[in-house]
PDB file of N, CA and C in Angstrom:
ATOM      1  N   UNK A   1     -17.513  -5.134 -30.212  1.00  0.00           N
ATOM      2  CA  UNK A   1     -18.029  -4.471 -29.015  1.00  0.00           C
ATOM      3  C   UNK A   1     -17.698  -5.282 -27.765  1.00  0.00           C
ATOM      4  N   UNK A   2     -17.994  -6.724 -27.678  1.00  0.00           N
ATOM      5  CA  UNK A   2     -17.725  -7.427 -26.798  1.00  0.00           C
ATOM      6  C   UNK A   2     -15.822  -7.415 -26.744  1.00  0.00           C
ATOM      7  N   UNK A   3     -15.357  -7.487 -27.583  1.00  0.00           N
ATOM      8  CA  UNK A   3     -13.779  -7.284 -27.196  1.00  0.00           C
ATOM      9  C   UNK A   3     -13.565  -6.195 -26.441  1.00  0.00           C
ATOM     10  N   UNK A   4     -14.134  -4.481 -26.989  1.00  0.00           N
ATOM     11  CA  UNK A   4     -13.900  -3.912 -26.399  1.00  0.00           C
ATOM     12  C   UNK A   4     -14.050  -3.773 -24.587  1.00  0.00           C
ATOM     13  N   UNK A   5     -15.287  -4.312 -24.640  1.00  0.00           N
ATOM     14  CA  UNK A   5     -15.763  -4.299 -23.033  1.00  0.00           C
ATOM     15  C   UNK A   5     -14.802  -5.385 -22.432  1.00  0.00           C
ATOM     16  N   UNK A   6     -14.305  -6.698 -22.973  1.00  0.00           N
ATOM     17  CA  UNK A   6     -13.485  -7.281 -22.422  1.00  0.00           C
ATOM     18  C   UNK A   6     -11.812  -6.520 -21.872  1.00  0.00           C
ATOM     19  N   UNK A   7     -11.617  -6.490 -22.914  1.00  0.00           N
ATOM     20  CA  UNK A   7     -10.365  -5.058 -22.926  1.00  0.00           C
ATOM     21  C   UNK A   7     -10.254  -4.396 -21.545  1.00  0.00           C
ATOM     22  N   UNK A   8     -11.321  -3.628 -21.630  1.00  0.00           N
ATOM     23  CA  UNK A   8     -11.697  -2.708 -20.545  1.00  0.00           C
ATOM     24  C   UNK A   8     -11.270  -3.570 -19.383  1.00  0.00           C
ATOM     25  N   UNK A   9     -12.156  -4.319 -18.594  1.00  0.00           N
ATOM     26  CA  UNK A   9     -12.165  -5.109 -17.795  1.00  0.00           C
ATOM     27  C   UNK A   9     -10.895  -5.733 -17.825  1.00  0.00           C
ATOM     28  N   UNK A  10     -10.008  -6.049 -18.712  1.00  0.00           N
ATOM     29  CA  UNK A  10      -8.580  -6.533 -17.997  1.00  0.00           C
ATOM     30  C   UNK A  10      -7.673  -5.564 -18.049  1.00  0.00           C
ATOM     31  N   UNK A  11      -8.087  -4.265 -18.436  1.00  0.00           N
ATOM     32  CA  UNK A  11      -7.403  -2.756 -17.912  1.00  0.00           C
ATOM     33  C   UNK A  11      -7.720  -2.812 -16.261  1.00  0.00           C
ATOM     34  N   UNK A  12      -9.222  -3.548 -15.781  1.00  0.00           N
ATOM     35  CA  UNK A  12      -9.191  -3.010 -14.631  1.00  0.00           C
ATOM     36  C   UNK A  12      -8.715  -3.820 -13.831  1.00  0.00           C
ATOM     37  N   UNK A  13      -8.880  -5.171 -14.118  1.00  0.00           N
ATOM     38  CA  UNK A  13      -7.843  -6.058 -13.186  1.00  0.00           C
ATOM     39  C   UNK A  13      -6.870  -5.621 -13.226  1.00  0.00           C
ATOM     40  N   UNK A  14      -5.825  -5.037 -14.111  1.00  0.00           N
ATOM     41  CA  UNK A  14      -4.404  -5.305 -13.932  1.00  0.00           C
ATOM     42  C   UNK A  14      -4.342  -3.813 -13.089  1.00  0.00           C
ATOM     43  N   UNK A  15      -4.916  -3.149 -13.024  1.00  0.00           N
ATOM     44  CA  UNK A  15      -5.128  -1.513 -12.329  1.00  0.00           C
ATOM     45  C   UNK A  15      -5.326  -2.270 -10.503  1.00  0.00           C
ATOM     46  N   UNK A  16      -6.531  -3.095 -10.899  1.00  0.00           N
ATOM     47  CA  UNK A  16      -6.883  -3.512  -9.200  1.00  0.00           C
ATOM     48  C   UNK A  16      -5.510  -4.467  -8.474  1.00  0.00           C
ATOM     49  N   UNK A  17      -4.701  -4.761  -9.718  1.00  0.00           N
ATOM     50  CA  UNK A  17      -3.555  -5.995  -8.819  1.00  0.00           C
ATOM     51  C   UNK A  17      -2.486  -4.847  -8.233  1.00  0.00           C
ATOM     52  N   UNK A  18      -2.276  -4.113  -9.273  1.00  0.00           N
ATOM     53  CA  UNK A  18      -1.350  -3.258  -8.821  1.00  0.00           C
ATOM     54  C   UNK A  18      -1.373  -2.354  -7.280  1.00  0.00           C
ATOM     55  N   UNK A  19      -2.730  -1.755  -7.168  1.00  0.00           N
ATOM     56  CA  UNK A  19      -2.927  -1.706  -6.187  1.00  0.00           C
ATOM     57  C   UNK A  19      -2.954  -2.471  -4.759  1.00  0.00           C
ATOM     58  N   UNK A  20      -3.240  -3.702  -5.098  1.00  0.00           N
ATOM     59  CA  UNK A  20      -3.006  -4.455  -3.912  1.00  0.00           C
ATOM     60  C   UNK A  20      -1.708  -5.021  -3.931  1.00  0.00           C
ATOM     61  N   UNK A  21      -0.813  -4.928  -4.680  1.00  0.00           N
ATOM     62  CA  UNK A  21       0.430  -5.129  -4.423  1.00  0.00           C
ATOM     63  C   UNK A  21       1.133  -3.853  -3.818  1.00  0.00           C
ATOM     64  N   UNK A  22       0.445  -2.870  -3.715  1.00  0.00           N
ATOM     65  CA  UNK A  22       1.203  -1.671  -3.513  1.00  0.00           C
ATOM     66  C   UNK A  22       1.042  -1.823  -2.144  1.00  0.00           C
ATOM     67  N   UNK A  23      -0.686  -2.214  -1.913  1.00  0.00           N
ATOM     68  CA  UNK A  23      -1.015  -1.943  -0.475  1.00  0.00           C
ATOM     69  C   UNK A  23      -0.110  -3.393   0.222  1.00  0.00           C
ATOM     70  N   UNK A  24       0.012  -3.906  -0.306  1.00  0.00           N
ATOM     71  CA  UNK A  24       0.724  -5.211   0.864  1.00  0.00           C
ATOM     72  C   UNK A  24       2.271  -4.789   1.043  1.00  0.00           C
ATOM     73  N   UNK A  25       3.067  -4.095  -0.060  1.00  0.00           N
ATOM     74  CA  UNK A  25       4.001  -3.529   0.061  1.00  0.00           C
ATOM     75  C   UNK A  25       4.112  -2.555   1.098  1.00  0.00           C
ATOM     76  N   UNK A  26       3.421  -1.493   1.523  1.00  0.00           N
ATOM     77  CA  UNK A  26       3.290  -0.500   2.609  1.00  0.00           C
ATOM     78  C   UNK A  26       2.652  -1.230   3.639  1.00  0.00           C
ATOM     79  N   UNK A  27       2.182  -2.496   3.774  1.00  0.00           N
ATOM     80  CA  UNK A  27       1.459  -3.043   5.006  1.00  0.00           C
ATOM     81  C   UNK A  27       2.622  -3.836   5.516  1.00  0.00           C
ATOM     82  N   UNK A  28       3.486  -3.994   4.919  1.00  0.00           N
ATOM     83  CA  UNK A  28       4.557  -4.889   5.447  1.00  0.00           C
ATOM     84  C   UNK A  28       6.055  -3.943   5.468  1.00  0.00           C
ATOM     85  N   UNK A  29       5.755  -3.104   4.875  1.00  0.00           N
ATOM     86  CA  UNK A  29       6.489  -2.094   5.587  1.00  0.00           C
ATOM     87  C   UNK A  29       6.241  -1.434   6.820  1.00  0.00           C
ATOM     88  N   UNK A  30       5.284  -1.101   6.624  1.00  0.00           N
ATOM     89  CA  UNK A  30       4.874  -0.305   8.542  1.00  0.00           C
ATOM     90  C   UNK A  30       5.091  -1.191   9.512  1.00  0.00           C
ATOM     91  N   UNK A  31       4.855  -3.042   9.188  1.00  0.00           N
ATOM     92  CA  UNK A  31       4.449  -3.809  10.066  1.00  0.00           C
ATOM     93  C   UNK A  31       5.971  -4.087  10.499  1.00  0.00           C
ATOM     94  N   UNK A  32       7.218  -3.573   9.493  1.00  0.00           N
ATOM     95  CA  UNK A  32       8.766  -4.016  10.172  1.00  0.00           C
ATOM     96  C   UNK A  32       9.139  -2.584  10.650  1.00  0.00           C
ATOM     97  N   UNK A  33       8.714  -1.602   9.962  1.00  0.00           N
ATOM     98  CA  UNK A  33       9.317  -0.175  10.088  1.00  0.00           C
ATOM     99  C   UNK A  33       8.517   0.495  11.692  1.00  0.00           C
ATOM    100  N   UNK A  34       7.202   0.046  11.812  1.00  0.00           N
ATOM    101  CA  UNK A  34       6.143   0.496  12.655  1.00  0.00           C
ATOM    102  C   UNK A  34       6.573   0.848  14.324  1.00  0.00           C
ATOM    103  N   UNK A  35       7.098   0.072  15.137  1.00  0.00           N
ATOM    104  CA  UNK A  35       7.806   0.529  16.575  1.00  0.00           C
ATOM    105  C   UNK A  35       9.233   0.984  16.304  1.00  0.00           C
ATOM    106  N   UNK A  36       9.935   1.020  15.174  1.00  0.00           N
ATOM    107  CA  UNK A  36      10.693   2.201  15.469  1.00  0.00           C
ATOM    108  C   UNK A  36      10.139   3.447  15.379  1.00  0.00           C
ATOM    109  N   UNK A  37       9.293   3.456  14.004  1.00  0.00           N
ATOM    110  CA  UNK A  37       8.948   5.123  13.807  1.00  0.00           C
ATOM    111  C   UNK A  37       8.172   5.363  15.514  1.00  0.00           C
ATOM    112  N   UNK A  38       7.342   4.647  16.099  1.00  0.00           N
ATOM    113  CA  UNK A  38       6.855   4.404  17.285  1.00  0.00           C
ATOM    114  C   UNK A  38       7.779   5.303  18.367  1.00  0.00           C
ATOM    115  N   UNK A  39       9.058   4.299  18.137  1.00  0.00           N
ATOM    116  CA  UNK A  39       9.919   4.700  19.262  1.00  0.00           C
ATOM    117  C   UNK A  39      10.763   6.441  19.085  1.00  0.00           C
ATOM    118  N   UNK A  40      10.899   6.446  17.755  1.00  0.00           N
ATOM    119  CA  UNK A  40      11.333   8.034  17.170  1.00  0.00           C
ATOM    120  C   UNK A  40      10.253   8.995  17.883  1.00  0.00           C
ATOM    121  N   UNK A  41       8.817   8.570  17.607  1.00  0.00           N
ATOM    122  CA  UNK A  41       8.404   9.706  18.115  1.00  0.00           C
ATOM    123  C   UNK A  41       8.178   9.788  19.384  1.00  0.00           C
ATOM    124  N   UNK A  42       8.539   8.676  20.492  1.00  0.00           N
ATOM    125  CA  UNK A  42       8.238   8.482  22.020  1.00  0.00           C
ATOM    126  C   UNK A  42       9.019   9.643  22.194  1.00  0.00           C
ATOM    127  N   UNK A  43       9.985   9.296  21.655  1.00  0.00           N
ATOM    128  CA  UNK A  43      11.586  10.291  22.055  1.00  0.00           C
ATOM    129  C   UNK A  43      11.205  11.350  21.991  1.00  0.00           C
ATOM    130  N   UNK A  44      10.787  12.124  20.809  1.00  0.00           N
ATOM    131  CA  UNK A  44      10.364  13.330  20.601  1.00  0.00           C
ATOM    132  C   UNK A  44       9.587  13.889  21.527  1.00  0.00           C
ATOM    133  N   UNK A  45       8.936  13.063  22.040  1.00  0.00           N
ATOM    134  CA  UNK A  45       7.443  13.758  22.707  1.00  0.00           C
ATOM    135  C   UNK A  45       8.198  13.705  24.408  1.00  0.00           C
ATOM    136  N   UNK A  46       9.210  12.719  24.501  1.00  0.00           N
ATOM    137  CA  UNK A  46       9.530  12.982  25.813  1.00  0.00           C
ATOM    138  C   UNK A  46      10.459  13.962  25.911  1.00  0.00           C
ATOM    139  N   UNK A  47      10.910  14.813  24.522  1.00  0.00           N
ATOM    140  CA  UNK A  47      11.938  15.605  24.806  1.00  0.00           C
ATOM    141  C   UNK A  47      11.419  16.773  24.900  1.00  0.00           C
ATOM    142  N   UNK A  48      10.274  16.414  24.656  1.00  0.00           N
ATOM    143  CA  UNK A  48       9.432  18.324  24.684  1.00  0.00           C
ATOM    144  C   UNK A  48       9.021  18.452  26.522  1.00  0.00           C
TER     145      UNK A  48
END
């Protein structure tokens, strides 16, 4: 029983790392990608 509940619990760590690797992956993407998409849509909005 105690294995099982252990089990569990390093199902959920490896669930919770993944996620924060995902999120630092898209946080450091926006943070290089972020004033162009910025500047794409200045353009847009000044072309309307």
């Amino acid at each position: 029983m105690l294995y099982l509940l252990r089990e569990k619990g390093q199902g959920l760590v490896e669930y919770a790392l993944i996620l924060v690797l995902v999120a630092v992956v898209v946080i450091i993407i926006l943070a290089l990608l972020g004033p162009a998409i910025g500047n794409i849509f200045s353009s847009i909005v000044s072309s309307l």
